[in-house]
C-alpha atoms as a PDB file:
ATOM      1  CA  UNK A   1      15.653 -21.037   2.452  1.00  0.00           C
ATOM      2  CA  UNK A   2      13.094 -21.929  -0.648  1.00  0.00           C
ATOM      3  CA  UNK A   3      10.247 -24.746   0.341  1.00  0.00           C
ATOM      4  CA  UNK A   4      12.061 -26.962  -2.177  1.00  0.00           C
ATOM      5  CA  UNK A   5      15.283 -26.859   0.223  1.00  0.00           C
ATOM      6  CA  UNK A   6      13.118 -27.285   3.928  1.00  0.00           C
ATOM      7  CA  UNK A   7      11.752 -30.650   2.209  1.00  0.00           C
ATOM      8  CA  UNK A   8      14.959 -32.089   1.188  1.00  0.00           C
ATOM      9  CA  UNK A   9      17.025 -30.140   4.073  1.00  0.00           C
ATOM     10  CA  UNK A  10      19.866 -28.744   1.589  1.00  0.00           C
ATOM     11  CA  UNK A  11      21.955 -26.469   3.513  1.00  0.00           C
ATOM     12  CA  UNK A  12      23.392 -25.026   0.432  1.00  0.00           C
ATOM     13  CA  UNK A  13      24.469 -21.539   1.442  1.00  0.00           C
ATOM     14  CA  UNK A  14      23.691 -19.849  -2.034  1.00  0.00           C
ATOM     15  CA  UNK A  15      19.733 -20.417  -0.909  1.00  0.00           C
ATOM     16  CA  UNK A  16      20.114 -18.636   2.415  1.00  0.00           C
ATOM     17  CA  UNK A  17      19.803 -15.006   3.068  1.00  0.00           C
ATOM     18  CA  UNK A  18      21.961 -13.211   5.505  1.00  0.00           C
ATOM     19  CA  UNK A  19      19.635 -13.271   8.007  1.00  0.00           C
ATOM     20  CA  UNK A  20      19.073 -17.088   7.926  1.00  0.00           C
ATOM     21  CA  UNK A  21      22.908 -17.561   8.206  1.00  0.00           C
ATOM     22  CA  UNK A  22      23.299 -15.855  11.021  1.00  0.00           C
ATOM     23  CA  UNK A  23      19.974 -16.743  13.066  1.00  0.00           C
ATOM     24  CA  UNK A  24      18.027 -13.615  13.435  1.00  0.00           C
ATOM     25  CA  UNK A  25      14.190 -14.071  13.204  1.00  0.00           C
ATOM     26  CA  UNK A  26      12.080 -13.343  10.080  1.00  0.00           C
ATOM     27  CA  UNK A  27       9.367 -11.289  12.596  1.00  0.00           C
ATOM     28  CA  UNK A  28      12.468  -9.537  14.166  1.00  0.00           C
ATOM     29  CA  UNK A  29      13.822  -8.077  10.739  1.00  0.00           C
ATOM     30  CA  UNK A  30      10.296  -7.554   9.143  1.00  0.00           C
ATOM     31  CA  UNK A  31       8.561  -5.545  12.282  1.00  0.00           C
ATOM     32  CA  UNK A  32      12.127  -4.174  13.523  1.00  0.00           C
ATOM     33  CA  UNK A  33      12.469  -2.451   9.638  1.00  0.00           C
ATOM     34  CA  UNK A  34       8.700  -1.518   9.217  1.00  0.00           C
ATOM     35  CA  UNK A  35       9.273   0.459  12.668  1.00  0.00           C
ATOM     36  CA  UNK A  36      12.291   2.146  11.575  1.00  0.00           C
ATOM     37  CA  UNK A  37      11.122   3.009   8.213  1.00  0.00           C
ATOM     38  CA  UNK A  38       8.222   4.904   9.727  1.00  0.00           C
ATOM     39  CA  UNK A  39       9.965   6.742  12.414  1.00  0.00           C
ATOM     40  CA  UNK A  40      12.080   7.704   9.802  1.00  0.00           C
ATOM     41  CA  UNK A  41       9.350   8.390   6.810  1.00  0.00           C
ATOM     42  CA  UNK A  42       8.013  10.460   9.481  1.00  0.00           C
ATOM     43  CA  UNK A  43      10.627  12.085  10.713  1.00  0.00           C
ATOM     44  CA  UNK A  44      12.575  12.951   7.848  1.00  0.00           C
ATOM     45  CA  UNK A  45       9.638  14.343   6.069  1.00  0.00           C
ATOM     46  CA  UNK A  46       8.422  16.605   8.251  1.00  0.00           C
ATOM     47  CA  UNK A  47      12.428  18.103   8.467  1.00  0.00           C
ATOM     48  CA  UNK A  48      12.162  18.365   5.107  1.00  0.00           C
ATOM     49  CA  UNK A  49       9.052  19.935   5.094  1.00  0.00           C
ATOM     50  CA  UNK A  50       9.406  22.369   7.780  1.00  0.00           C
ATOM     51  CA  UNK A  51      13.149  23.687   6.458  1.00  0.00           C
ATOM     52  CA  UNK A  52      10.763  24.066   2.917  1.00  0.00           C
ATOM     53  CA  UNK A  53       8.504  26.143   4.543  1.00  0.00           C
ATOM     54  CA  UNK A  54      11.364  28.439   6.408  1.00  0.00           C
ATOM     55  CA  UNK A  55      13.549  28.771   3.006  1.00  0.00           C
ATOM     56  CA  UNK A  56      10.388  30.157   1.523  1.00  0.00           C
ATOM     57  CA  UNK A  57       8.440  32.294   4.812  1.00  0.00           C
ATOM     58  CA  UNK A  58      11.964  32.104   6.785  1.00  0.00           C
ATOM     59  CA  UNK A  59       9.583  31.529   9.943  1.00  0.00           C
ATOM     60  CA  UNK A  60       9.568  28.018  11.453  1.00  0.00           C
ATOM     61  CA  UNK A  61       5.283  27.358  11.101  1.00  0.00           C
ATOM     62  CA  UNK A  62       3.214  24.864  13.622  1.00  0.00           C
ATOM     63  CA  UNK A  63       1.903  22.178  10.994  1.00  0.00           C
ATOM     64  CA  UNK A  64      -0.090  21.249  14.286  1.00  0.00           C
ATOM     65  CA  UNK A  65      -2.252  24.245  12.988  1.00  0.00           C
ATOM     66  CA  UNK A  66      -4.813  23.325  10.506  1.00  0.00           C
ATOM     67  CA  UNK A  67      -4.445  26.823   8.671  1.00  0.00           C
ATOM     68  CA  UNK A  68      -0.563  26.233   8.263  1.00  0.00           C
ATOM     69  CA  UNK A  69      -1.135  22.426   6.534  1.00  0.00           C
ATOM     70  CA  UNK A  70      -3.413  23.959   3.896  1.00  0.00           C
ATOM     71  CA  UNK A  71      -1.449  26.633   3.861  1.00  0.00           C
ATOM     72  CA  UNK A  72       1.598  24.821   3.142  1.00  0.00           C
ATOM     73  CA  UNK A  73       0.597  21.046   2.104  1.00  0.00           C
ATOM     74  CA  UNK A  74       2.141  21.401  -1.394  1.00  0.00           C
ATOM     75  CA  UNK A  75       5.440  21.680   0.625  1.00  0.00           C
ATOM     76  CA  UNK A  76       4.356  18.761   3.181  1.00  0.00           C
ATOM     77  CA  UNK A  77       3.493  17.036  -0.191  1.00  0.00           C
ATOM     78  CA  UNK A  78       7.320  16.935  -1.030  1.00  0.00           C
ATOM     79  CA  UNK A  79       8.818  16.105   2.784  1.00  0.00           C
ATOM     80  CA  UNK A  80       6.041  12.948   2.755  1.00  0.00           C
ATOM     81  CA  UNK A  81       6.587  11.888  -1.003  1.00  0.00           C
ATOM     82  CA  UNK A  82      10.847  12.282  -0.026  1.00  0.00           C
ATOM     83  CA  UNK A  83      10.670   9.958   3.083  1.00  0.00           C
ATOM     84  CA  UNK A  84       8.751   7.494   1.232  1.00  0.00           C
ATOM     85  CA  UNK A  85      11.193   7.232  -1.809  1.00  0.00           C
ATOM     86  CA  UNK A  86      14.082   7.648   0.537  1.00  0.00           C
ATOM     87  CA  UNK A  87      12.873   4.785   3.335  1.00  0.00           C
ATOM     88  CA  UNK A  88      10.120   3.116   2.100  1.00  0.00           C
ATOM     89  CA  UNK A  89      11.660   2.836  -1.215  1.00  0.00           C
ATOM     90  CA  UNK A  90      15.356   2.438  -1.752  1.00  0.00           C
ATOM     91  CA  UNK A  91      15.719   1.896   2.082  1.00  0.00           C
ATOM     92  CA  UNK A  92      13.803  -1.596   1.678  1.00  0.00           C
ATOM     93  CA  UNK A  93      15.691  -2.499  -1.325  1.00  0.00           C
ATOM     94  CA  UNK A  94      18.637  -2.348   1.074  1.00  0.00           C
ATOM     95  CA  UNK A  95      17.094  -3.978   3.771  1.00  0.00           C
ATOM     96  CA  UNK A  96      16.111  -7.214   1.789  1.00  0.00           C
ATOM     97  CA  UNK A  97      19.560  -7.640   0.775  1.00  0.00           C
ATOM     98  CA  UNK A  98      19.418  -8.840   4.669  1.00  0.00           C
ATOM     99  CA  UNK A  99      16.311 -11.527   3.740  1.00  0.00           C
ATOM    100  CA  UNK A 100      16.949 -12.589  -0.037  1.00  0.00           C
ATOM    101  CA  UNK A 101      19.543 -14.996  -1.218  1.00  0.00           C
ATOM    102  CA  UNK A 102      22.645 -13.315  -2.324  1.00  0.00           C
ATOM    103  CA  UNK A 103      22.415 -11.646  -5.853  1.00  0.00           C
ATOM    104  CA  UNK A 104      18.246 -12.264  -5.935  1.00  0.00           C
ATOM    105  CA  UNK A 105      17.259  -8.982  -4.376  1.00  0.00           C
ATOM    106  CA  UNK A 106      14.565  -7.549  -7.252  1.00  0.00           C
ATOM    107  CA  UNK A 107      13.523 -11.560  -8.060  1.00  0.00           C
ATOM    108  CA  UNK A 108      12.683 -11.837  -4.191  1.00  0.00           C
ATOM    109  CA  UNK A 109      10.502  -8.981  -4.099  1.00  0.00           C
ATOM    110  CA  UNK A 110       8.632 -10.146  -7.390  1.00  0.00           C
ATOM    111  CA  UNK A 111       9.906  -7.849 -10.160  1.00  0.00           C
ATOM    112  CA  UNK A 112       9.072 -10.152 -12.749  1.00  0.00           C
ATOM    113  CA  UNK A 113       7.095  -9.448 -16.331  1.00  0.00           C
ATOM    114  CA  UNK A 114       5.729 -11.330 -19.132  1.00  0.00           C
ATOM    115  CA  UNK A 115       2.841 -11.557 -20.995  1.00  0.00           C
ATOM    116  CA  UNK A 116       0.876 -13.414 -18.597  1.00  0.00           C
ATOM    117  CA  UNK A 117       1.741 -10.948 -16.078  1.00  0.00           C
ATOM    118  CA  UNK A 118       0.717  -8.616 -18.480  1.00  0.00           C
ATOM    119  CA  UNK A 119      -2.565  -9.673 -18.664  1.00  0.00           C
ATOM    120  CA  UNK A 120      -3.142  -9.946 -14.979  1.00  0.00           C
ATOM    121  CA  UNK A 121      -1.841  -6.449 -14.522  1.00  0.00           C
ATOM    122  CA  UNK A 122      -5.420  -5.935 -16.634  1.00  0.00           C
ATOM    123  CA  UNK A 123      -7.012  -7.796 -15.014  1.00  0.00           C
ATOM    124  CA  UNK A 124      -6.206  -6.206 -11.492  1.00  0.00           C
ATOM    125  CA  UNK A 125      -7.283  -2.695 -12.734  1.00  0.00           C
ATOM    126  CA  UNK A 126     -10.331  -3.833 -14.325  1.00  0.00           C
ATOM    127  CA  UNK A 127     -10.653  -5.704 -10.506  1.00  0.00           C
ATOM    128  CA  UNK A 128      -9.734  -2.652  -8.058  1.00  0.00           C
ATOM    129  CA  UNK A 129     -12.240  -0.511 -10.141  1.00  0.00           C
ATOM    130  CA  UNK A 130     -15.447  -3.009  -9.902  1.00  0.00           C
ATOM    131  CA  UNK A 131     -14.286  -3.407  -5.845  1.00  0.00           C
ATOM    132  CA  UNK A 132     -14.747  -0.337  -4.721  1.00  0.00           C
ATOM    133  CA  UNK A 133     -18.385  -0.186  -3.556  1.00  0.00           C
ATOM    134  CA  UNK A 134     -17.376  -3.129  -1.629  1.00  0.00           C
ATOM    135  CA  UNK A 135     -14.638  -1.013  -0.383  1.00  0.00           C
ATOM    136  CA  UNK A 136     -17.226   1.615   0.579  1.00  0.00           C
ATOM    137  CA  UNK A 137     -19.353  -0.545   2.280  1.00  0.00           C
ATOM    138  CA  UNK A 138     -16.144  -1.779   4.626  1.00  0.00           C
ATOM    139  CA  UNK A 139     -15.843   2.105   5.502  1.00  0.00           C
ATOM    140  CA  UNK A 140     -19.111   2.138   6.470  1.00  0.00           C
ATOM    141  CA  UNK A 141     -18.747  -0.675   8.607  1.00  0.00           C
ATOM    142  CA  UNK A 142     -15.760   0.677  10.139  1.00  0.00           C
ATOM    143  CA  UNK A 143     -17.458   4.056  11.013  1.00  0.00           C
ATOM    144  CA  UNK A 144     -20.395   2.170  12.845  1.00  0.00           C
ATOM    145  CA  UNK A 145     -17.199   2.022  15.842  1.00  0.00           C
ATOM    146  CA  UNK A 146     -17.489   4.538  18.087  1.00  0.00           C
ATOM    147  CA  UNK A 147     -14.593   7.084  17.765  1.00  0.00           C
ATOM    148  CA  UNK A 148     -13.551   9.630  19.949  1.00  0.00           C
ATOM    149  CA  UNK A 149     -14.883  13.255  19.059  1.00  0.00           C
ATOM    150  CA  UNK A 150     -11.313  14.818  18.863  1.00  0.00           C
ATOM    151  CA  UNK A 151     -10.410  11.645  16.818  1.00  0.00           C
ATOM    152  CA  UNK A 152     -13.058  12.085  14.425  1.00  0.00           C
ATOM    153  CA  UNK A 153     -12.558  16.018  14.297  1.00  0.00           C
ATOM    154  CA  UNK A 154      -8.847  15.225  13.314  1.00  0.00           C
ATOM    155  CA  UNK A 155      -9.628  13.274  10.516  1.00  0.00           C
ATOM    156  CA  UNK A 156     -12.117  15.880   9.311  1.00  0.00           C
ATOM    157  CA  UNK A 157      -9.730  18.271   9.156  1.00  0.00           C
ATOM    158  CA  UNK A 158      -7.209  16.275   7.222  1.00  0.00           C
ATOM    159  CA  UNK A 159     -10.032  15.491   4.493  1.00  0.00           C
ATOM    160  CA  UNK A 160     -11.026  19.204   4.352  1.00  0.00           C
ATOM    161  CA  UNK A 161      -7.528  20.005   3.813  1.00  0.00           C
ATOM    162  CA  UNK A 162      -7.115  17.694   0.833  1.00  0.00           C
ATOM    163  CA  UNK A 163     -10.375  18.909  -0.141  1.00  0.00           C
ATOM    164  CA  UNK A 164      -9.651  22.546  -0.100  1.00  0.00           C
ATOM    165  CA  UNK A 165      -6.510  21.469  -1.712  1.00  0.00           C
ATOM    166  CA  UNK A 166      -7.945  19.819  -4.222  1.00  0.00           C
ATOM    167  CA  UNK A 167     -10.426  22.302  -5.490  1.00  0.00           C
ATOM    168  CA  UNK A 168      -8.703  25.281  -5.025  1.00  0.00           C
ATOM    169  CA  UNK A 169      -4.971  24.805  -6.294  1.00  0.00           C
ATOM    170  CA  UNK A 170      -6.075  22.213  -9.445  1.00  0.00           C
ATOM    171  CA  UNK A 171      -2.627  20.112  -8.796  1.00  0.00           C
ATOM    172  CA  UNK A 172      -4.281  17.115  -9.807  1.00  0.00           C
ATOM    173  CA  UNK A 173      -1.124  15.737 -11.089  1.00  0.00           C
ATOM    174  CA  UNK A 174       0.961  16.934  -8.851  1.00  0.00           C
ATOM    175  CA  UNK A 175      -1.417  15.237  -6.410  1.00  0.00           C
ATOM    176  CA  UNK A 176      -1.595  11.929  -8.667  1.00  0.00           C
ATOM    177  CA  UNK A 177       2.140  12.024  -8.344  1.00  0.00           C
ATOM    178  CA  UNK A 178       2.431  12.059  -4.490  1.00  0.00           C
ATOM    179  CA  UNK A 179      -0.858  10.072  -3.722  1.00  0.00           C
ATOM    180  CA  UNK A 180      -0.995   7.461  -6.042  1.00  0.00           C
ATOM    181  CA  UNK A 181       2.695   6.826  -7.832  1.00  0.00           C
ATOM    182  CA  UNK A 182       5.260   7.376  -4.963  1.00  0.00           C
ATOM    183  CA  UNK A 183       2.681   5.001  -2.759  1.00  0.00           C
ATOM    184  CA  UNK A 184       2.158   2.276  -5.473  1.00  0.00           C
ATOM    185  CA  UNK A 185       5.751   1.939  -5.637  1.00  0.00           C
ATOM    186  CA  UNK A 186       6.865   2.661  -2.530  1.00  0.00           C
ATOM    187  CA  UNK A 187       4.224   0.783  -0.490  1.00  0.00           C
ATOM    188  CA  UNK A 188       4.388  -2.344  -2.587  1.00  0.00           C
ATOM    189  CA  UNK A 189       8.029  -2.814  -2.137  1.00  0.00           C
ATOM    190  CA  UNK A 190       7.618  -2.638   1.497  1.00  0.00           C
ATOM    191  CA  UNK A 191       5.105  -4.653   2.096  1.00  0.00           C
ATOM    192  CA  UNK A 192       3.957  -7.087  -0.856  1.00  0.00           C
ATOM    193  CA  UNK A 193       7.716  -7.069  -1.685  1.00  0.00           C
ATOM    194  CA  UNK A 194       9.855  -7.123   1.633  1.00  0.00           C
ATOM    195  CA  UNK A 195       7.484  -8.746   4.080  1.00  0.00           C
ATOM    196  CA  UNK A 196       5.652 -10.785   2.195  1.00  0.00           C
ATOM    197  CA  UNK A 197       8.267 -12.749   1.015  1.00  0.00           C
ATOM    198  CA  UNK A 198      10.067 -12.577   4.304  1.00  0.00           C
ATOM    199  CA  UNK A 199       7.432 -13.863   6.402  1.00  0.00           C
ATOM    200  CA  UNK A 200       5.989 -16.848   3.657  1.00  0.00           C
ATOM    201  CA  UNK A 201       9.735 -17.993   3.878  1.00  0.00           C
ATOM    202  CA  UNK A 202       9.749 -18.686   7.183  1.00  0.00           C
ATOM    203  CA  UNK A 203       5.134 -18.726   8.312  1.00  0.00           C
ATOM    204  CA  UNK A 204       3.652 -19.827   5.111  1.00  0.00           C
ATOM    205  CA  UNK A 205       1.543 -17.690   2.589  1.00  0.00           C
ATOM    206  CA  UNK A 206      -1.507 -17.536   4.783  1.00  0.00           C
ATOM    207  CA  UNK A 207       0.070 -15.750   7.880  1.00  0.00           C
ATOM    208  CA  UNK A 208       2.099 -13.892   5.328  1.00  0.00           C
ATOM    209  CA  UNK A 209      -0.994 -12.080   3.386  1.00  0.00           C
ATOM    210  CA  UNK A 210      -3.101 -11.652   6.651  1.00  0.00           C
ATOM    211  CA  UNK A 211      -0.070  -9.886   8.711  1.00  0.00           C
ATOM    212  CA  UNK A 212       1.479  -7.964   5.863  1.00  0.00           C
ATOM    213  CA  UNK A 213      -2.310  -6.502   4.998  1.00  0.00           C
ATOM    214  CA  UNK A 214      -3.326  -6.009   8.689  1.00  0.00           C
ATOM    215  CA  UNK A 215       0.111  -4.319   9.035  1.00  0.00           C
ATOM    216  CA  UNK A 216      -0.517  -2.427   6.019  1.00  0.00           C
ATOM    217  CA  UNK A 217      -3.937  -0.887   7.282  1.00  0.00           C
ATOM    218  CA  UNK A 218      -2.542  -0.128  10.289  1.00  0.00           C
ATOM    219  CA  UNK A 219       0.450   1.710   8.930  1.00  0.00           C
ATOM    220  CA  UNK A 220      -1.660   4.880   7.326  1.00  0.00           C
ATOM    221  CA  UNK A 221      -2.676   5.605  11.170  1.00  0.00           C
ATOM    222  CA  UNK A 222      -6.332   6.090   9.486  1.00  0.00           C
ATOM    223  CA  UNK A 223      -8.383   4.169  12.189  1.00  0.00           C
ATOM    224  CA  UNK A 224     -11.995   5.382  10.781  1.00  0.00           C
ATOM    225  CA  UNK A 225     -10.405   3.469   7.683  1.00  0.00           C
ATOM    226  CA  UNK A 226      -8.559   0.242   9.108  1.00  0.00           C
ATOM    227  CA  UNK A 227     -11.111  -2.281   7.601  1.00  0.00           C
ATOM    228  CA  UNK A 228     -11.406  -1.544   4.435  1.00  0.00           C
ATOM    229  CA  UNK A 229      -7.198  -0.770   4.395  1.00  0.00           C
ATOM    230  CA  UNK A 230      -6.742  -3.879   5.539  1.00  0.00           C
ATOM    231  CA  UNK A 231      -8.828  -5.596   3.202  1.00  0.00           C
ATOM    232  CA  UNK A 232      -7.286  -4.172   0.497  1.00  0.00           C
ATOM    233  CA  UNK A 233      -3.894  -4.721   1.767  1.00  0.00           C
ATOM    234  CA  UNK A 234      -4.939  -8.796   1.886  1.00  0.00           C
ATOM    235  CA  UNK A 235      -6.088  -8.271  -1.504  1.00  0.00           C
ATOM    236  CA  UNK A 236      -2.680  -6.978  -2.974  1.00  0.00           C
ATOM    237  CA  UNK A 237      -0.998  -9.465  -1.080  1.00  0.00           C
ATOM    238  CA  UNK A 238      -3.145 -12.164  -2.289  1.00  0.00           C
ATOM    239  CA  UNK A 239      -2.474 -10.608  -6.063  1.00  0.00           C
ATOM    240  CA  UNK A 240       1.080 -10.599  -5.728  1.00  0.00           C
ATOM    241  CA  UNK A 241       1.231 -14.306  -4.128  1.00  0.00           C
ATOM    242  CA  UNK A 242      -0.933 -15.859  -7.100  1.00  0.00           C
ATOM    243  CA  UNK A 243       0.812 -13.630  -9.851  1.00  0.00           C
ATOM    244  CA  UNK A 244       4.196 -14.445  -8.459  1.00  0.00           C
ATOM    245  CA  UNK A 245       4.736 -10.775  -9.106  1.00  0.00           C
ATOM    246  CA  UNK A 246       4.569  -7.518  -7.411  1.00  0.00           C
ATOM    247  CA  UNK A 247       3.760  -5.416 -10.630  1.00  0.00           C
ATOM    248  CA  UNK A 248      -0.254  -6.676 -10.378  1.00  0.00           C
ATOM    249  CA  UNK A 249      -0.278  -5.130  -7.073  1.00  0.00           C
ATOM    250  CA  UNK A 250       1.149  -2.146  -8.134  1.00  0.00           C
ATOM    251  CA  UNK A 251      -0.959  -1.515 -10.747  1.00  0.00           C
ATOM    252  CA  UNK A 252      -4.001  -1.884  -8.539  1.00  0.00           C
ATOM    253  CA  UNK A 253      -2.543   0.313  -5.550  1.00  0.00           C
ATOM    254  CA  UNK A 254      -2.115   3.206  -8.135  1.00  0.00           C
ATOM    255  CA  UNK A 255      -5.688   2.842  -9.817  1.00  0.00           C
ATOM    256  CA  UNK A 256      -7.337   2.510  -6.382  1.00  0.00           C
ATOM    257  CA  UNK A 257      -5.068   5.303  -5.539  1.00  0.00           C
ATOM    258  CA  UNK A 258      -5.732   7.580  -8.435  1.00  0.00           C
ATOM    259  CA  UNK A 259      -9.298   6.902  -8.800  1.00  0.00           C
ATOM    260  CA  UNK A 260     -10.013   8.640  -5.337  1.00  0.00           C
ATOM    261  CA  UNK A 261      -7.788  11.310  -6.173  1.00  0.00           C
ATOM    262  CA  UNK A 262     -10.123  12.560  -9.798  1.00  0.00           C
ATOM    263  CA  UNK A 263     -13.157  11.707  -7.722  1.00  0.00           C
ATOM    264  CA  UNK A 264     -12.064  13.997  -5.205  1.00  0.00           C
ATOM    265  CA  UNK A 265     -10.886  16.544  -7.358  1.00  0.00           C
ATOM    266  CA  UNK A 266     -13.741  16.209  -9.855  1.00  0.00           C
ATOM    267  CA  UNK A 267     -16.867  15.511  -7.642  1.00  0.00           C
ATOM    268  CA  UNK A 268     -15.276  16.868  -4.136  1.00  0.00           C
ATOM    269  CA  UNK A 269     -18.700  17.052  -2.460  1.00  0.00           C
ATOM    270  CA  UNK A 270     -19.716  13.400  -3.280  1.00  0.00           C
ATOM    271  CA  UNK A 271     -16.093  12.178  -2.302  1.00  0.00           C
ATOM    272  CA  UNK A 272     -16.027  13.562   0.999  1.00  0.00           C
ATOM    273  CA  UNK A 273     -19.119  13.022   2.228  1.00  0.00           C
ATOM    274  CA  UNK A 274     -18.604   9.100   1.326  1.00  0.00           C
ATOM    275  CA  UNK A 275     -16.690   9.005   4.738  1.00  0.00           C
ATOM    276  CA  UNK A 276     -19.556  10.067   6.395  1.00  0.00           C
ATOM    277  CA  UNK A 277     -21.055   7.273   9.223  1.00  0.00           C
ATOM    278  CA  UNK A 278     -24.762   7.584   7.490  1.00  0.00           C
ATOM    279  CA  UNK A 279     -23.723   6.922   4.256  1.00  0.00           C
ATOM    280  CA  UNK A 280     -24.436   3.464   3.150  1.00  0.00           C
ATOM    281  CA  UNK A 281     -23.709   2.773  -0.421  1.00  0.00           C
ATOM    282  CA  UNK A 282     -27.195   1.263  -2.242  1.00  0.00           C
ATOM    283  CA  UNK A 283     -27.325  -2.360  -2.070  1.00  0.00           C
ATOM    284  CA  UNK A 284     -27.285  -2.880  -6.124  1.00  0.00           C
ATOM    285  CA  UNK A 285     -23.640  -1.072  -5.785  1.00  0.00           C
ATOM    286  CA  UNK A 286     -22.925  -3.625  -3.396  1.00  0.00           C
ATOM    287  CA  UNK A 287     -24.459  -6.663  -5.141  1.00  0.00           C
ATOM    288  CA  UNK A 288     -23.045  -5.539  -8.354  1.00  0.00           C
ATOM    289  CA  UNK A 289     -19.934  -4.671  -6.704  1.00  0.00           C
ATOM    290  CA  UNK A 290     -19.335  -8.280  -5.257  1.00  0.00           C
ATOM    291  CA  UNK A 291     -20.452  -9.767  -8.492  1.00  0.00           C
ATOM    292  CA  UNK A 292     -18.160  -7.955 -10.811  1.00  0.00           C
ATOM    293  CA  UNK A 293     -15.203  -8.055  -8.824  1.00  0.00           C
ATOM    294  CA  UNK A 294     -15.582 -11.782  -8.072  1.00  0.00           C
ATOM    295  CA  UNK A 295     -15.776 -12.819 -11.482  1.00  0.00           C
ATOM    296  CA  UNK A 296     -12.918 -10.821 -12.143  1.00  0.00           C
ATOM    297  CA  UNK A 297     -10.657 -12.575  -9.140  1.00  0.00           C
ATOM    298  CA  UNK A 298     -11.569 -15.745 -10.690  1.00  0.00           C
ATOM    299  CA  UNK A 299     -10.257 -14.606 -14.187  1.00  0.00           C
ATOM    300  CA  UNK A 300      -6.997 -13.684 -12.163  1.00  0.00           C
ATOM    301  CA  UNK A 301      -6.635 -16.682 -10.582  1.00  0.00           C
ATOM    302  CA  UNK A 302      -7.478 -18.977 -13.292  1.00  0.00           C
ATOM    303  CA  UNK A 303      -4.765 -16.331 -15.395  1.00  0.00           C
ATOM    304  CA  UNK A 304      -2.053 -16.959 -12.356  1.00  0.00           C
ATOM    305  CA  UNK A 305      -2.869 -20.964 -12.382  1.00  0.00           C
ATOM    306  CA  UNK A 306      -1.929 -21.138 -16.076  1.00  0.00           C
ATOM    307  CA  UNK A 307       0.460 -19.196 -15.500  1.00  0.00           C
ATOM    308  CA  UNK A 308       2.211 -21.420 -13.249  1.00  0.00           C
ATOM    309  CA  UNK A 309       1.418 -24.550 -15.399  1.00  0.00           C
ATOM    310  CA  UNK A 310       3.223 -22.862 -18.049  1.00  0.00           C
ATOM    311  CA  UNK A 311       6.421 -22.381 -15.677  1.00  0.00           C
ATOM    312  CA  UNK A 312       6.265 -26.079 -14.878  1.00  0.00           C
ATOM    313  CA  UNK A 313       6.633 -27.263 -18.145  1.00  0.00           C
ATOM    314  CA  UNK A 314       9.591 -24.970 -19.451  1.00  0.00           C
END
């Protein structure tokens, strides 16, 4: 049910979803889907994966072995990218036929464009880029938490992988493709699409960014990174609430996305050791940083509110 219908308590059926007609919780459907879709992200793409790996070495390998995911991570590459498309994807354009209104599916999850949301869309790119050393100082905050050692070692590994990957294979694109795209998309339907909306039908916009971002971090299983993953996901949400459009946040997921990729696979010594618990960025990064990238969320939000003048008077 819209806000418009709560205030004047219009039970008009065309303005409830399926699950408002027939009771089930907004939490229920949100958390009940963004479990399922992971067990089966998961799942899925490691079958996929694994059968990759056997049609080409017809041996069934360990990916628990850090020599078989380098090894094989352009095939893991395809199994993660094919859950994500398949579940986090089209499987949550399905599953918010459950919490739209009937026939508003794509309009509920904010694929809308004009040319204001064109010019937002700039101005988020232009914003995700001046962020980042505010982004690196989060990490750094994050890694003052004591991890375990095996934790810590696990991680490691992962990043050498990509590393390794990286430097050794030059699939930049291909890389681009799985890291950045198929996430932007993906990622941003599921949660600045599907529970965003969901929840700030039924909790209100502020408990709507801060669970759908905190669920966000939490859902890459990167705990050395949960801060600043969470802060970002707040951002995007944030983006996509003012914009009254998901393609801002989009846009920003892929630069952030892509932007670590070419740093990786350009300066892979400097990228890598930016993880590292020592590693403080230099406070003019972070002044500048703050400065830059606040200006610019004013621009964006003074873009969105004129935006939404403009609505009110067509």
């Amino acid at each position: 049910m819209t806000e418009t219908d709560n205030i004047t308590g219009s039970t008009d059926s065309k303005h409830l979803s399926w699950m408002e007609r027939n009771g089930f919780p907004a939490w229920l459907v949100v958390f009940g889907w963004i479990i399922i879709a992971f067990i089966l992200f998961q799942v899925v793409g490691s079958v996929i994966s694994l059968v990759l790996i056997y049609y080409k070495t017809g041996h069934i390998m360990d990916l628990a072995q850090s020599s078989n995911l380098k090894k094989y991570l352009g095939y893991i590459f395809i199994g993660n990218t094919t859950g994500q498309i398949v579940f986090l994807g089209l499987g949550t354009l399905l599953v918010t036929r459950l919490a739209a209104p009937k026939g508003k599916v794509f309009s509920f999850l904010g694929f809308r464009y004009n040319d204001d949301i064109g010019r937002m869309i700039v101005l988020t790119v232009f914003l995700v880029l001046a962020i980042q050393p505010v982004i690196w100082l989060l990490s750094w905050i994050n890694m003052q938490i004591p991890f375990p050692e095996s934790y810590l070692h696990f991680e490691d590994m992962q990043d050498k992988i990509l590393q390794d990957f990286l430097s050794g294979n030059k699939q930049v694109y291909w890389t681009l493709f799985n890291v950045a795209l198929v996430p932007a998309f993906c990622e941003e339907v599921l949660y600045r699409g599907f529970v965003l909306n969901t929840l700030k039908r039924k909790w209100g916009v502020t408990a709507a960014v801060l669970i759908s971002g905190i669920v966000f971090g939490l859902y890459h299983v990167r705990f050395t990174q949960l801060i600043p993953l969470a802060f970002l996901g707040i951002l995007l949400a944030i983006l996509a609430w003012k914009s009254g459009s998901i393609l801002p946040a989009m846009a920003a997921h892929f630069v952030n996305n892509a932007t670590s990729v070419l740093i990786a696979y350009k300066f892979p010594d400097y990228a890598f050791s930016n993880t590292n618990a020592d590693s403080l960025p230099p406070v003019i990064y972070i002044v500048l940083g703050f400065l830059v990238s606040g200006f610019l969320f004013y621009l964006f939000i003074k873009e969105s509110n004129k935006c939404i003048e403009g609505d009110q008077h067509v």
